[in-house]
C-alpha atoms as a PDB file:
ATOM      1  CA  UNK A   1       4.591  12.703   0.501  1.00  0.00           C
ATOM      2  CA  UNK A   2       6.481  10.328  -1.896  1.00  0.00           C
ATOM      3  CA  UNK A   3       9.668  10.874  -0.260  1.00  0.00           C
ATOM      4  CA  UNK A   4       8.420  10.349   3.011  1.00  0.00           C
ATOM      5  CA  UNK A   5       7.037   6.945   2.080  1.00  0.00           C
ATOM      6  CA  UNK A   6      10.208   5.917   0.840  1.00  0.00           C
ATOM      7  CA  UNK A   7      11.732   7.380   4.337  1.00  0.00           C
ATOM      8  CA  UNK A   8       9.263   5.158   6.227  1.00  0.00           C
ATOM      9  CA  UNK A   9       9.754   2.316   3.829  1.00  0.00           C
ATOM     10  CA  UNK A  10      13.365   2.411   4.062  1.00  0.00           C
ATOM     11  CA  UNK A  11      12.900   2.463   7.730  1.00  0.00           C
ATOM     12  CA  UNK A  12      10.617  -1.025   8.081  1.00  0.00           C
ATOM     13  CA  UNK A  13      13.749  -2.601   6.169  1.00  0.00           C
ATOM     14  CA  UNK A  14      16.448  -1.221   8.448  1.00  0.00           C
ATOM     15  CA  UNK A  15      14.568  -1.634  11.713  1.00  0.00           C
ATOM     16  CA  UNK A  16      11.956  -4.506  10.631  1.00  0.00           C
ATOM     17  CA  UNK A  17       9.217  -3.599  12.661  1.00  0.00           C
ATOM     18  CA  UNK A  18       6.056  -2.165  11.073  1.00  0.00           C
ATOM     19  CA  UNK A  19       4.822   1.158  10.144  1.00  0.00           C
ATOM     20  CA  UNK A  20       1.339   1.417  10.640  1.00  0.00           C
ATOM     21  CA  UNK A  21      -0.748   3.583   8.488  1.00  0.00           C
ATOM     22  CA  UNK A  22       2.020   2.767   5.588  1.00  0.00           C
ATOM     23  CA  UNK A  23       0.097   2.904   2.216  1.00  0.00           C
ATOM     24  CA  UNK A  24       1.610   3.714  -1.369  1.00  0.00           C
ATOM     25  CA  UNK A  25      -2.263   4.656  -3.355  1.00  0.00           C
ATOM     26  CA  UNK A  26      -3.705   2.069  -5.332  1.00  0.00           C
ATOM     27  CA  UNK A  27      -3.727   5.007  -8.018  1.00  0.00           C
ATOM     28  CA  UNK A  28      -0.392   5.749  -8.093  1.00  0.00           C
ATOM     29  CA  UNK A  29       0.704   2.198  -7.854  1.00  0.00           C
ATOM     30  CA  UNK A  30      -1.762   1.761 -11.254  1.00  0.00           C
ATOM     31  CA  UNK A  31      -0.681   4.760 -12.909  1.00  0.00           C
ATOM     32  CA  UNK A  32       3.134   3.196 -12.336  1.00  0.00           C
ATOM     33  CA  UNK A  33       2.576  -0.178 -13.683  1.00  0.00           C
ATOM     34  CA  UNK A  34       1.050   1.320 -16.755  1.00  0.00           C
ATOM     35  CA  UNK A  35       3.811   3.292 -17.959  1.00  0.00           C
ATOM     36  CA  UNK A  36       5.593   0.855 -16.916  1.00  0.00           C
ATOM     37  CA  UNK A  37       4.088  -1.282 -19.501  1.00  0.00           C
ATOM     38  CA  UNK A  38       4.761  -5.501 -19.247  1.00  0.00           C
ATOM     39  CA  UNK A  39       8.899  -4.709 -19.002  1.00  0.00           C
ATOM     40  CA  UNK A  40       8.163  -2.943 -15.428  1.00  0.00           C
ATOM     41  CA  UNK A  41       5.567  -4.955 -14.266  1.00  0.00           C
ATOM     42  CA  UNK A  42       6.748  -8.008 -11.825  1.00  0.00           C
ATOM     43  CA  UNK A  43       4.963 -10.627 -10.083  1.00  0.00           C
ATOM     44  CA  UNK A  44       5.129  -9.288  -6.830  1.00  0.00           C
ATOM     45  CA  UNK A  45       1.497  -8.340  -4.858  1.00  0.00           C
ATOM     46  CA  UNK A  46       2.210  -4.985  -3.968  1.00  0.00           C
ATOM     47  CA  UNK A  47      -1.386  -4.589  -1.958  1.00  0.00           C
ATOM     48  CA  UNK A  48      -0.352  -7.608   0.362  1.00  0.00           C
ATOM     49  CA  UNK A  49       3.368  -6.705   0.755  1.00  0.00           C
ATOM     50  CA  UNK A  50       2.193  -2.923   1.888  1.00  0.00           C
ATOM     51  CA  UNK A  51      -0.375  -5.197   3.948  1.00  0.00           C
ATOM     52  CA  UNK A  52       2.521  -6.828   5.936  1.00  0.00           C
ATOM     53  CA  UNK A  53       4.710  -3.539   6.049  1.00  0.00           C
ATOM     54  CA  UNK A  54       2.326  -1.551   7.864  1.00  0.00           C
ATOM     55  CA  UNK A  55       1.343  -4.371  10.365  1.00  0.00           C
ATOM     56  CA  UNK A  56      -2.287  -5.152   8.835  1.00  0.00           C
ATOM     57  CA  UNK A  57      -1.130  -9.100   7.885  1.00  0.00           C
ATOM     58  CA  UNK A  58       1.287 -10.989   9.420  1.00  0.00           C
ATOM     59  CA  UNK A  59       5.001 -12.055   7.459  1.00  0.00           C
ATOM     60  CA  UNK A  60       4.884 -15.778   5.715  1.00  0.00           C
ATOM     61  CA  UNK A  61       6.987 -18.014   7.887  1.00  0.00           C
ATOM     62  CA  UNK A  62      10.497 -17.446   6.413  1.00  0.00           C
ATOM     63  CA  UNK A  63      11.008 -14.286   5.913  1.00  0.00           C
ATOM     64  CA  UNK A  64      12.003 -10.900   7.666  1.00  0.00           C
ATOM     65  CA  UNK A  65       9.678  -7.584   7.616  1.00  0.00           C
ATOM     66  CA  UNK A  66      13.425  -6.579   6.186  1.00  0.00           C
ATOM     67  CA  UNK A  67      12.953  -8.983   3.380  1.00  0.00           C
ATOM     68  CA  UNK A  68       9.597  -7.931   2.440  1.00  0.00           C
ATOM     69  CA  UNK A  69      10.414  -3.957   2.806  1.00  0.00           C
ATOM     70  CA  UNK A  70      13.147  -4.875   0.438  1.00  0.00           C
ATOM     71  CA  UNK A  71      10.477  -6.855  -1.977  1.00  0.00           C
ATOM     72  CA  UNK A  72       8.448  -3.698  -2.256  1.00  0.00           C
ATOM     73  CA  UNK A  73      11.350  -1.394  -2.753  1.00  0.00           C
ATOM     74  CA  UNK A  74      12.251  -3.448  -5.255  1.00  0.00           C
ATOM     75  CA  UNK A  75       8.681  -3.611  -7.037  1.00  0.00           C
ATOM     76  CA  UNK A  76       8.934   0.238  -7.253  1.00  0.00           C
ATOM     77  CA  UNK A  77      12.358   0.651  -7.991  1.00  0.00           C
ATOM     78  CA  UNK A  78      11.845  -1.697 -11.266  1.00  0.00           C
ATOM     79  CA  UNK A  79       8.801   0.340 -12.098  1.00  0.00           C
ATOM     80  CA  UNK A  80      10.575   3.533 -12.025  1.00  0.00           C
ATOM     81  CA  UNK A  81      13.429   2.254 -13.896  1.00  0.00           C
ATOM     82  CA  UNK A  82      11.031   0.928 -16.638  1.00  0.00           C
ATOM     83  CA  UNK A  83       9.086   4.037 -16.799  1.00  0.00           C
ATOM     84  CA  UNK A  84       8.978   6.431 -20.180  1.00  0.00           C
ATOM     85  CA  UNK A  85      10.461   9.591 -20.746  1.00  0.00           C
ATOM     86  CA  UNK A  86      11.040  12.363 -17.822  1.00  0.00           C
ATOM     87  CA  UNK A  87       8.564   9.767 -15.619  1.00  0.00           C
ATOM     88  CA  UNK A  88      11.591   8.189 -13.800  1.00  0.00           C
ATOM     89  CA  UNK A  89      13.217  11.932 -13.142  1.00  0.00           C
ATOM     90  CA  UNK A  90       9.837  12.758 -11.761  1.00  0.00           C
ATOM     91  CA  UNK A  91       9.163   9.812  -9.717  1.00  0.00           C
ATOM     92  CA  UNK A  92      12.892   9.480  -8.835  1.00  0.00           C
ATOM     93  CA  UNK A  93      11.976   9.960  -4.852  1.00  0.00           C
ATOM     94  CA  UNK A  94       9.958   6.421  -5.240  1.00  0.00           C
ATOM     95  CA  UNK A  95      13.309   4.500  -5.470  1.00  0.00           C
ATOM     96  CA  UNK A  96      16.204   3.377  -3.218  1.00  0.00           C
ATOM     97  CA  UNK A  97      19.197   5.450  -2.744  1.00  0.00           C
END
């Protein structure tokens, strides 16, 4: 299920049209940040940029669906990378290739 999120997501960014029904859980997203700890953590709103990604809100005036795609791949890539121990093996699927 990860990997296909990342598939879709990854998809919105090449293609920059939406993917409706997109959703990365609230839980997960949570569970992330907090091994993550204030190193992983950035400012970005993941809620609203999955909001815009699968068509639910509309892209601020000056950007691409691309560029926000890329925002959130970002936002899980850093908390991935920032993650302890085997977490970043096991959550590997969650980041860009």
């Amino acid at each position: 299920m990860l990997a296909e999120t990342i598939r879709c997501l990854g998809r919105v960014r090449n293609e920059s049209t939406p993917e409706p029904g997109f959703v990365i859980s609230y839980h997960l997203r949570y569970l992330l940040e907090a091994a993550a700890g204030s190193e992983g953590v950035n400012d970005e709103d993941s809620e609203a940029l999955i909001g815009i990604v699968n068509g639910e809100d509309s892209v601020a005036e000056g950007l691409s669906l691309s560029d926000v795609a890329a925002r959130l791949q970002n936002y899980l890539d850093t908390l991935v990378d920032a993650s302890p121990g085997n977490w970043t093996t096991l959550f590997a699927m969650l980041k860009s290739r």
